[in-house]
PDB file of N, CA and C in Angstrom:
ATOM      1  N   UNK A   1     -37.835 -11.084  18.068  1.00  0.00           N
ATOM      2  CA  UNK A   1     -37.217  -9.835  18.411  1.00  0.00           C
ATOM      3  C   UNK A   1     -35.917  -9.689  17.616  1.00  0.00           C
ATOM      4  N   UNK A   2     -35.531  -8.412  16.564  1.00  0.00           N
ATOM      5  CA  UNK A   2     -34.743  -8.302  16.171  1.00  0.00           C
ATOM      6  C   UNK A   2     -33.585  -8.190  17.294  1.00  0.00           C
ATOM      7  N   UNK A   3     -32.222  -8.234  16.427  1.00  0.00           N
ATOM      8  CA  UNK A   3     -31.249  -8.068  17.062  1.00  0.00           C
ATOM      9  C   UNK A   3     -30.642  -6.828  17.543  1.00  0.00           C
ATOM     10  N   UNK A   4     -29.954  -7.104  19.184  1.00  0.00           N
ATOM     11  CA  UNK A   4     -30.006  -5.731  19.758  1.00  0.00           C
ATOM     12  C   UNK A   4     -28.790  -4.998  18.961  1.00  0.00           C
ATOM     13  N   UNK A   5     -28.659  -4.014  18.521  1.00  0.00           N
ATOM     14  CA  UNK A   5     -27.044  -3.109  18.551  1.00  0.00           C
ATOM     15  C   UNK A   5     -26.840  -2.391  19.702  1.00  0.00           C
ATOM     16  N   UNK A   6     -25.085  -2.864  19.896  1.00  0.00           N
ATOM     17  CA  UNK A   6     -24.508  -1.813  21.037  1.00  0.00           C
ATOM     18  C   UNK A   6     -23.977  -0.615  20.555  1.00  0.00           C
ATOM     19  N   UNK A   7     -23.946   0.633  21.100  1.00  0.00           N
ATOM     20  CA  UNK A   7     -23.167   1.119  21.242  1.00  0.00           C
ATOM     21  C   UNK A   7     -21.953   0.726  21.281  1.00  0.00           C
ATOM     22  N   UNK A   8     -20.977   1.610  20.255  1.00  0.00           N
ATOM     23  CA  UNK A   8     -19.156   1.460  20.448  1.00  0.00           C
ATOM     24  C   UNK A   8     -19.084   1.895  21.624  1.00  0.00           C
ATOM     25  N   UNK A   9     -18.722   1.094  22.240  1.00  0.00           N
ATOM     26  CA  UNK A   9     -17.527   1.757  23.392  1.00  0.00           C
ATOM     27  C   UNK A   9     -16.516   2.350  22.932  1.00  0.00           C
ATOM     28  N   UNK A  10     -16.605   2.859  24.035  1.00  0.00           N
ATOM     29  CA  UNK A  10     -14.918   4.317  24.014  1.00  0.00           C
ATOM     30  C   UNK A  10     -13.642   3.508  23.304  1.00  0.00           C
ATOM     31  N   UNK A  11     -13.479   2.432  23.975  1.00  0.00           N
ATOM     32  CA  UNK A  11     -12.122   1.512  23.612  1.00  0.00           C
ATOM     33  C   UNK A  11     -12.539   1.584  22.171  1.00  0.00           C
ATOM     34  N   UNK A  12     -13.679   0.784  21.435  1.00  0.00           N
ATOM     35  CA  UNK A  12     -13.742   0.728  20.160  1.00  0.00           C
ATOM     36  C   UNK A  12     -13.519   1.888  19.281  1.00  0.00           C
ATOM     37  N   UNK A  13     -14.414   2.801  19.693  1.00  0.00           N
ATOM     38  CA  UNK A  13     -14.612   3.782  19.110  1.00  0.00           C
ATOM     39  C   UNK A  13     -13.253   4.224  18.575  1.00  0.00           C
ATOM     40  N   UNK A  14     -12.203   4.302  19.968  1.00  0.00           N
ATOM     41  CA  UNK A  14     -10.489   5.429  19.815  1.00  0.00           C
ATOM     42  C   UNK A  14      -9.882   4.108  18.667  1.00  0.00           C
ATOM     43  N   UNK A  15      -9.821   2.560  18.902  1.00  0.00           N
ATOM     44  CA  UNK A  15      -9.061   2.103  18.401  1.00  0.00           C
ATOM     45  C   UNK A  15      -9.700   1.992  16.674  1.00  0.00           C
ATOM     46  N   UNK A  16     -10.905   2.052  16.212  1.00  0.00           N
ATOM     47  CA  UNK A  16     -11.378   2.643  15.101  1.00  0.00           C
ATOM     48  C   UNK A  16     -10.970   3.705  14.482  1.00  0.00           C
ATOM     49  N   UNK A  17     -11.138   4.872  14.924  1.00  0.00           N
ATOM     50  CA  UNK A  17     -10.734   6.160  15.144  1.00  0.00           C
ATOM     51  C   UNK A  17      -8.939   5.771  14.893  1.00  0.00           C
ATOM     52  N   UNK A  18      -8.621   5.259  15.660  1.00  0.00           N
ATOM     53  CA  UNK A  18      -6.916   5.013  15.298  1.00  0.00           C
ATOM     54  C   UNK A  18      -5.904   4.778  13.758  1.00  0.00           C
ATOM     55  N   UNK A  19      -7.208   3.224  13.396  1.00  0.00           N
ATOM     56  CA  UNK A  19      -6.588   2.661  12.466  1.00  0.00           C
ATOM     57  C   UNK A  19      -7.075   3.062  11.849  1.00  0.00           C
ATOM     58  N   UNK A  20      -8.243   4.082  11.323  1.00  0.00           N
ATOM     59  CA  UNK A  20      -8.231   4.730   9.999  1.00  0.00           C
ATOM     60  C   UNK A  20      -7.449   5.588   9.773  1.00  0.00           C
ATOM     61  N   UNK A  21      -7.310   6.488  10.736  1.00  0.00           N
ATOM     62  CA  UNK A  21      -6.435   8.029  10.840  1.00  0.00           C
ATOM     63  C   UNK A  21      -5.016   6.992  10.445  1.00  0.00           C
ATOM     64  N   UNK A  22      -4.210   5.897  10.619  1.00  0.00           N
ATOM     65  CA  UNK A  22      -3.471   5.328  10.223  1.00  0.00           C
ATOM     66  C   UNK A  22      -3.373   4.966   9.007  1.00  0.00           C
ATOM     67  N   UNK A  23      -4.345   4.833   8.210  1.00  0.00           N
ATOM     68  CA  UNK A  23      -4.614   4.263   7.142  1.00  0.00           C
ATOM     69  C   UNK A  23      -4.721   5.649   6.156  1.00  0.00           C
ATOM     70  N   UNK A  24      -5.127   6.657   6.459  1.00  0.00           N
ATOM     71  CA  UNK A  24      -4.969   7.968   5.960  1.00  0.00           C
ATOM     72  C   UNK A  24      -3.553   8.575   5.601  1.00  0.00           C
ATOM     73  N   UNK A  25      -3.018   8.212   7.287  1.00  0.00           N
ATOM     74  CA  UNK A  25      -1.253   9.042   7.111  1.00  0.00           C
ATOM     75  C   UNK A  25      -0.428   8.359   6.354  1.00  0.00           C
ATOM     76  N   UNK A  26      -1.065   6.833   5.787  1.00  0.00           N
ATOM     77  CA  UNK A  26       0.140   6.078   5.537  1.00  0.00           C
ATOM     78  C   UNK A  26       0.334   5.818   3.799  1.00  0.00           C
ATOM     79  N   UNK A  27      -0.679   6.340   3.563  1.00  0.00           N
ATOM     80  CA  UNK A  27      -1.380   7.015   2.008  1.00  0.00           C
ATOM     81  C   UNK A  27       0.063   7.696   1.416  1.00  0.00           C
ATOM     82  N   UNK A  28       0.134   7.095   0.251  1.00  0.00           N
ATOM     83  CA  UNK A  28       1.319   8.130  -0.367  1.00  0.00           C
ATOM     84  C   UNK A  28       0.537   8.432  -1.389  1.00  0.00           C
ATOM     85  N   UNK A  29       0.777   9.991  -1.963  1.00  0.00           N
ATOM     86  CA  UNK A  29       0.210  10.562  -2.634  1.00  0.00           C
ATOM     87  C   UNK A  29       1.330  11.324  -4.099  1.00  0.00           C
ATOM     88  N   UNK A  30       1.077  11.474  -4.769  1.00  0.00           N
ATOM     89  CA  UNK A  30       1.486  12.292  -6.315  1.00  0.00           C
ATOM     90  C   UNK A  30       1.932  14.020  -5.433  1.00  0.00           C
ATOM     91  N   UNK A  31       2.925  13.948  -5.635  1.00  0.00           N
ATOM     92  CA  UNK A  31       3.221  15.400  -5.023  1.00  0.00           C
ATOM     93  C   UNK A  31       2.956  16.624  -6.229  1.00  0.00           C
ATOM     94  N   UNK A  32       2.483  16.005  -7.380  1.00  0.00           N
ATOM     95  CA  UNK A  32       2.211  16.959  -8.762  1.00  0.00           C
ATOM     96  C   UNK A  32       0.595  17.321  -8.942  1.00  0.00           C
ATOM     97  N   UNK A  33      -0.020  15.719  -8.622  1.00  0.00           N
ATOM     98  CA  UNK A  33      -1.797  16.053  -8.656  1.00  0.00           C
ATOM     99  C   UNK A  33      -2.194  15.660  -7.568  1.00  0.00           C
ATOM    100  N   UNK A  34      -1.751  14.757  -6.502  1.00  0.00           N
ATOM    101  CA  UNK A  34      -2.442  14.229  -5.490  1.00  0.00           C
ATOM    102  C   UNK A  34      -2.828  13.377  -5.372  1.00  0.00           C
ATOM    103  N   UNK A  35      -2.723  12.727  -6.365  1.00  0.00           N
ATOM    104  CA  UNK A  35      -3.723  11.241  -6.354  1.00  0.00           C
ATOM    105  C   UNK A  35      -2.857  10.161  -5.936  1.00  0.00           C
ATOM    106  N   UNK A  36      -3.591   9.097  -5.459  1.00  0.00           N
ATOM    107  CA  UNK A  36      -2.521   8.073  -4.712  1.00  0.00           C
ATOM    108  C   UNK A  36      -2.134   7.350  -6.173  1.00  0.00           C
ATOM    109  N   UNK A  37      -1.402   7.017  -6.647  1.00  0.00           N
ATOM    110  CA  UNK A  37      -0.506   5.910  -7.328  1.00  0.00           C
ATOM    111  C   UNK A  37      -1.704   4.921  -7.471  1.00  0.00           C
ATOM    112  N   UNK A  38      -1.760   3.762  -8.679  1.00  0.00           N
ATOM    113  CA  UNK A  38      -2.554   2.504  -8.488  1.00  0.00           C
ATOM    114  C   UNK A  38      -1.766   1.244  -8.224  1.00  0.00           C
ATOM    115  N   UNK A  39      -1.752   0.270  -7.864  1.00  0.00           N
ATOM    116  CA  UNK A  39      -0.794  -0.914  -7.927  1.00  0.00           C
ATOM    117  C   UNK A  39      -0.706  -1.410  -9.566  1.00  0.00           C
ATOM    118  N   UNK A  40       0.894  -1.427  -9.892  1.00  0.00           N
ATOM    119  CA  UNK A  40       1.558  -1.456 -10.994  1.00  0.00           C
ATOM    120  C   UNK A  40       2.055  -0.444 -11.940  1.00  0.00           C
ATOM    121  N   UNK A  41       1.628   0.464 -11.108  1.00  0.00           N
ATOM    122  CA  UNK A  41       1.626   2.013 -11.879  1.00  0.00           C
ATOM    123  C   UNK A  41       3.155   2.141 -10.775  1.00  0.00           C
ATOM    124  N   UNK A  42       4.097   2.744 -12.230  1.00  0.00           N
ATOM    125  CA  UNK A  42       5.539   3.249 -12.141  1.00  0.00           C
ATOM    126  C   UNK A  42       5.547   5.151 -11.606  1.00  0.00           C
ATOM    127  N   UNK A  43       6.209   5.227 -10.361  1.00  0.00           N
ATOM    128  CA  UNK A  43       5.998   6.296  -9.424  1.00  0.00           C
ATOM    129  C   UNK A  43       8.004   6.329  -9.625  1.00  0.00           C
ATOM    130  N   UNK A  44       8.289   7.771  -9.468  1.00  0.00           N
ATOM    131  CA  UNK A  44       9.607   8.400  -9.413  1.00  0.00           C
ATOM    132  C   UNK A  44       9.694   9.017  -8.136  1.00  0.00           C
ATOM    133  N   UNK A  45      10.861   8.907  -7.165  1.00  0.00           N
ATOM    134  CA  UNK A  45      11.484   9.244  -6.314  1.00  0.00           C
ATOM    135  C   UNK A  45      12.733  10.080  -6.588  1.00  0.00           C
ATOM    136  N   UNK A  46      12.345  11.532  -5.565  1.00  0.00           N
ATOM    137  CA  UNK A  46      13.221  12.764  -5.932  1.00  0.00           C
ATOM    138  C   UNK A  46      13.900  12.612  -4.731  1.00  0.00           C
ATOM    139  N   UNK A  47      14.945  13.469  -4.501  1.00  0.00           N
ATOM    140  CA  UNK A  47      16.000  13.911  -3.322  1.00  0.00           C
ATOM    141  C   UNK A  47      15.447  14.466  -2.063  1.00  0.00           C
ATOM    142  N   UNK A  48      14.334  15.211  -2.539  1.00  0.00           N
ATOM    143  CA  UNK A  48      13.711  15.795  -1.369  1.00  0.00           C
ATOM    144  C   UNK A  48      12.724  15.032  -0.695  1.00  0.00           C
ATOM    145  N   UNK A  49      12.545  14.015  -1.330  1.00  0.00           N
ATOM    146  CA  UNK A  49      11.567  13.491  -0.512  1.00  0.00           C
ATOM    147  C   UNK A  49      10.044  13.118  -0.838  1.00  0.00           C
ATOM    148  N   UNK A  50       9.722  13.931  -2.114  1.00  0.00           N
ATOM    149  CA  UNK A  50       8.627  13.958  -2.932  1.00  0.00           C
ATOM    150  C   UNK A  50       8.614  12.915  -3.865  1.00  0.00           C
ATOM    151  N   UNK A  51       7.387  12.415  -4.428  1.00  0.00           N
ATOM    152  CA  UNK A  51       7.254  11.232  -5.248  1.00  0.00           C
ATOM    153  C   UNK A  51       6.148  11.560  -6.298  1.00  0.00           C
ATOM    154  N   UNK A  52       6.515  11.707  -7.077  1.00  0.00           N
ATOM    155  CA  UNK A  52       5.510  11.946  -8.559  1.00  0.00           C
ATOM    156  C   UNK A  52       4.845  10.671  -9.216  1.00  0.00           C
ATOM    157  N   UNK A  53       3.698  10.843 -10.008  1.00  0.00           N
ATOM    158  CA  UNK A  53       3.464   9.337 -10.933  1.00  0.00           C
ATOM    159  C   UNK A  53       4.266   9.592 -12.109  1.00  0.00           C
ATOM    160  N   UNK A  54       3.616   8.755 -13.028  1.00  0.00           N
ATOM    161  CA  UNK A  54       4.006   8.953 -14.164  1.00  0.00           C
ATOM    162  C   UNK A  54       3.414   9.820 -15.763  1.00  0.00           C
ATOM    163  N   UNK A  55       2.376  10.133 -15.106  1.00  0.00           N
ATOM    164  CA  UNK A  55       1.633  11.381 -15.531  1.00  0.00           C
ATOM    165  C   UNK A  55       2.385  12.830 -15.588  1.00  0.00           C
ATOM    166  N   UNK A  56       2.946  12.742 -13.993  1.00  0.00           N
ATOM    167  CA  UNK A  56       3.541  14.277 -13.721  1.00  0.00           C
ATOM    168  C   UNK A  56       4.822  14.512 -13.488  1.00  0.00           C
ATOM    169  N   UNK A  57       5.649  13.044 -14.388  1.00  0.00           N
ATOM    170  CA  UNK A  57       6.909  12.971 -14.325  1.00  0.00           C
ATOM    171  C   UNK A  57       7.624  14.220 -15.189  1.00  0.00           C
ATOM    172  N   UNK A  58       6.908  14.253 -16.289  1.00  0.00           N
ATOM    173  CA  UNK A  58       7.471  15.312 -17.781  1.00  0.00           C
ATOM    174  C   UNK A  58       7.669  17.127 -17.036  1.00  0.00           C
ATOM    175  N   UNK A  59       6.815  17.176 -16.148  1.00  0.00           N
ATOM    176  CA  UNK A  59       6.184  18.315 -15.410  1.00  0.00           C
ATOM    177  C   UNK A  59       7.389  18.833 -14.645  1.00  0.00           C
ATOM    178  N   UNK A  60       8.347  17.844 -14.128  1.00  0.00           N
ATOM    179  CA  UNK A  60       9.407  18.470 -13.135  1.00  0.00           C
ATOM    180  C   UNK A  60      10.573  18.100 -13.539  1.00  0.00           C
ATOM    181  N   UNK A  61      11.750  18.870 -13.538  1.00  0.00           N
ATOM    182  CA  UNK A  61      12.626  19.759 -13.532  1.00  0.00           C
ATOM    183  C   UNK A  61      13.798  18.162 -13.090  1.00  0.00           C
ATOM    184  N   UNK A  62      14.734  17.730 -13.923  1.00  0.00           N
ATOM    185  CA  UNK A  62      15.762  17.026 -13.366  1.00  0.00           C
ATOM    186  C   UNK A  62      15.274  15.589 -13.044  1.00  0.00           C
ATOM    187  N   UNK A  63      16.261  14.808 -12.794  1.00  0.00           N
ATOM    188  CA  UNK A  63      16.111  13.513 -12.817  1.00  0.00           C
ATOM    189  C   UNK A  63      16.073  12.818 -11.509  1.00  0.00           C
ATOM    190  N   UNK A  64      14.791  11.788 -11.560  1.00  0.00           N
ATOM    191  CA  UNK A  64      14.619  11.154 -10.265  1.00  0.00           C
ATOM    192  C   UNK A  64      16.049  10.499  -9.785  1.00  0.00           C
ATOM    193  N   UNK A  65      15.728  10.335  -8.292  1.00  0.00           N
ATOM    194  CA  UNK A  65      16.756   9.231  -7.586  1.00  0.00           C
ATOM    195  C   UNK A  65      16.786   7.964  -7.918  1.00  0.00           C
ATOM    196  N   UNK A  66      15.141   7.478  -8.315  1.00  0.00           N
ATOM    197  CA  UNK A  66      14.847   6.060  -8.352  1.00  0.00           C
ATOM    198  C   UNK A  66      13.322   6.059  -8.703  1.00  0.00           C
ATOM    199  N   UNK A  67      13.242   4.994  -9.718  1.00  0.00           N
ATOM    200  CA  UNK A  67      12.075   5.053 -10.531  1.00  0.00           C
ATOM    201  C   UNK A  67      11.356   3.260  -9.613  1.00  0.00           C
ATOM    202  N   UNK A  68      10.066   3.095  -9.338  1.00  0.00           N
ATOM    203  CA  UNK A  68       9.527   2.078  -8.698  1.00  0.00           C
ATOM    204  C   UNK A  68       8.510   1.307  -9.061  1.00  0.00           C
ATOM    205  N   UNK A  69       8.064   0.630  -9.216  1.00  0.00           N
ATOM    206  CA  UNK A  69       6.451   0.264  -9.536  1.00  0.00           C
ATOM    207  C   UNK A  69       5.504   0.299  -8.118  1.00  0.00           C
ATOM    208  N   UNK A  70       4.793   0.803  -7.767  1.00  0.00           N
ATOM    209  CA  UNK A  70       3.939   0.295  -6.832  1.00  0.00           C
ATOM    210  C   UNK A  70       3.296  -1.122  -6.406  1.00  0.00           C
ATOM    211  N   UNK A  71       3.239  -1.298  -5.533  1.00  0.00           N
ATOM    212  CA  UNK A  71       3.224  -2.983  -4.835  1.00  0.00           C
ATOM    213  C   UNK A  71       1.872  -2.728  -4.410  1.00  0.00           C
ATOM    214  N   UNK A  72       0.839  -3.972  -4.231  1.00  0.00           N
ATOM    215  CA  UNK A  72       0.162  -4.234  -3.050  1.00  0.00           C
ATOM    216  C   UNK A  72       0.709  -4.577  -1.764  1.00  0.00           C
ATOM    217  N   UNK A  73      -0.397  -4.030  -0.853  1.00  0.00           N
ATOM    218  CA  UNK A  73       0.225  -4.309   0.644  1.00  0.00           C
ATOM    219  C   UNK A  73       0.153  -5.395   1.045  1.00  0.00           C
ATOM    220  N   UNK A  74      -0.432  -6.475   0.618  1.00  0.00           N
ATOM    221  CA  UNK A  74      -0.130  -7.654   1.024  1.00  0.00           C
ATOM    222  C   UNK A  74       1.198  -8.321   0.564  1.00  0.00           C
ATOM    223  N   UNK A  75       1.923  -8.110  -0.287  1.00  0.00           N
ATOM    224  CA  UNK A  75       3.351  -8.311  -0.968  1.00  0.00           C
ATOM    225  C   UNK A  75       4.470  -8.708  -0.083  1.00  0.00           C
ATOM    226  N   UNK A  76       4.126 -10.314   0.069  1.00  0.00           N
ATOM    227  CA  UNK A  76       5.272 -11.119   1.066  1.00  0.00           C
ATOM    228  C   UNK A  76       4.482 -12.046   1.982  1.00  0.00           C
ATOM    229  N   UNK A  77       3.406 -11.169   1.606  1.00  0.00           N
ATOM    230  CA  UNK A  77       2.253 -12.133   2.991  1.00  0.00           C
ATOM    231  C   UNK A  77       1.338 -12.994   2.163  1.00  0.00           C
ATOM    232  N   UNK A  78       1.225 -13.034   0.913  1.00  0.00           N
ATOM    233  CA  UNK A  78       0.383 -13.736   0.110  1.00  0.00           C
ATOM    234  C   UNK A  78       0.671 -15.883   0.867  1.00  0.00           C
ATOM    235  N   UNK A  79      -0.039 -16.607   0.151  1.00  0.00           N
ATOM    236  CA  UNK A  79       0.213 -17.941   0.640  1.00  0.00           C
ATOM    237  C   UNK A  79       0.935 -18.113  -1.534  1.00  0.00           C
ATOM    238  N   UNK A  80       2.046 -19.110  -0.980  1.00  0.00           N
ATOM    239  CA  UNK A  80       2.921 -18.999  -2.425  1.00  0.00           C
ATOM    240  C   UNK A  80       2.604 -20.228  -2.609  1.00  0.00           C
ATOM    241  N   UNK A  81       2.503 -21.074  -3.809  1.00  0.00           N
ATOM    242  CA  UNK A  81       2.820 -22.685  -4.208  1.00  0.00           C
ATOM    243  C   UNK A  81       4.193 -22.664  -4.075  1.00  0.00           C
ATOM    244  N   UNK A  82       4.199 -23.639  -3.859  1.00  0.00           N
ATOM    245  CA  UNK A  82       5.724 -24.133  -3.598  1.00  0.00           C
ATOM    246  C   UNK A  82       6.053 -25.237  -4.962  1.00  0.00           C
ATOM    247  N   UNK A  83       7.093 -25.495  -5.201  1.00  0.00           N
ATOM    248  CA  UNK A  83       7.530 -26.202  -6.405  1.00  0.00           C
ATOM    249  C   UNK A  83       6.875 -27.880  -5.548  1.00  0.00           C
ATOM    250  N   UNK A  84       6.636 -28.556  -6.304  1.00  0.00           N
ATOM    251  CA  UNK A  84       6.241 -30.043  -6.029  1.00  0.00           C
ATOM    252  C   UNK A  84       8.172 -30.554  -5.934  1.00  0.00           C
ATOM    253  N   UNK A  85       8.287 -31.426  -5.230  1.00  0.00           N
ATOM    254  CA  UNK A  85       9.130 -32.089  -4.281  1.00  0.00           C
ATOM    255  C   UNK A  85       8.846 -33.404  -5.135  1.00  0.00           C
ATOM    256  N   UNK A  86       9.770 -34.076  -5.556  1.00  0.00           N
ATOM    257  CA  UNK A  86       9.060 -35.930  -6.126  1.00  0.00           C
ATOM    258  C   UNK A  86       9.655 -36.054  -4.654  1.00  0.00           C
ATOM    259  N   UNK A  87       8.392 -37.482  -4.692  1.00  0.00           N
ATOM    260  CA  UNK A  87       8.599 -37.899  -3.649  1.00  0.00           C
ATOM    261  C   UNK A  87       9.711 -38.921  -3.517  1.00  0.00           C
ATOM    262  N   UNK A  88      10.508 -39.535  -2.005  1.00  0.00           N
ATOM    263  CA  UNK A  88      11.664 -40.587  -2.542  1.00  0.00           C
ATOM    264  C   UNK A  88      10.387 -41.717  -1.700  1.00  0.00           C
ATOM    265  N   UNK A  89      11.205 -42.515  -2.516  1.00  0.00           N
ATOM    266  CA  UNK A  89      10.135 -44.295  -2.014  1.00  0.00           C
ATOM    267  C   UNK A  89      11.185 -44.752  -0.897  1.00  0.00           C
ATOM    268  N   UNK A  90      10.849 -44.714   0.355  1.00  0.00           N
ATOM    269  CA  UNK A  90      11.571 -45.493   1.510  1.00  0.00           C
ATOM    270  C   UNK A  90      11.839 -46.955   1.254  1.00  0.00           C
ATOM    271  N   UNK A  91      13.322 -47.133   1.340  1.00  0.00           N
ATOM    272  CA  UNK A  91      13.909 -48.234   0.744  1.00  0.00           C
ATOM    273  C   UNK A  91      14.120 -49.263   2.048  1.00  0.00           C
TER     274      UNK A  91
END
């Protein structure tokens, strides 16, 4: 007998429903074409609040606040090597 599927429950369903609609709002987008930025791709920050790439930088009028590269979201949470330590010989 294959395996049964459940139905989402309500709980699943809203907290699904949650973290995408989260994952949507939290989207920054090109205020010139729309498109989200890629990671390593250099994005400009204006006064108002708007953020251009670098495509649709030439396009507007005056000089950013602050020029950025885009990060991945894991950036801080990665696992790092650590420098090797010599070891001391217990005397």
């Amino acid at each position: 007998m294959g395996a049964m599927r459940r139905p989402l429950l309500a709980l699943e369903a809203r907290l699904l429903r949650k973290g995408v609609q989260r994952l949507v709002e939290s989207r920054a987008e090109c205020a010139g074409c729309g498109r989200t930025p890629l990671v390593g791709e250099r994005v400009h920050d204006y006064g108002d609040g708007t953020m251009v790439c670098s495509l649709c930088r030439p396009a507007r009028r005056g000089e950013p606040e602050r020029s950025r590269l885009v990060l991945h979201s894991e950036l801080g949470h990665a696992v790092k090597p650590l420098s090797r330590v010599s070891e001391r010989v217990a005397a």
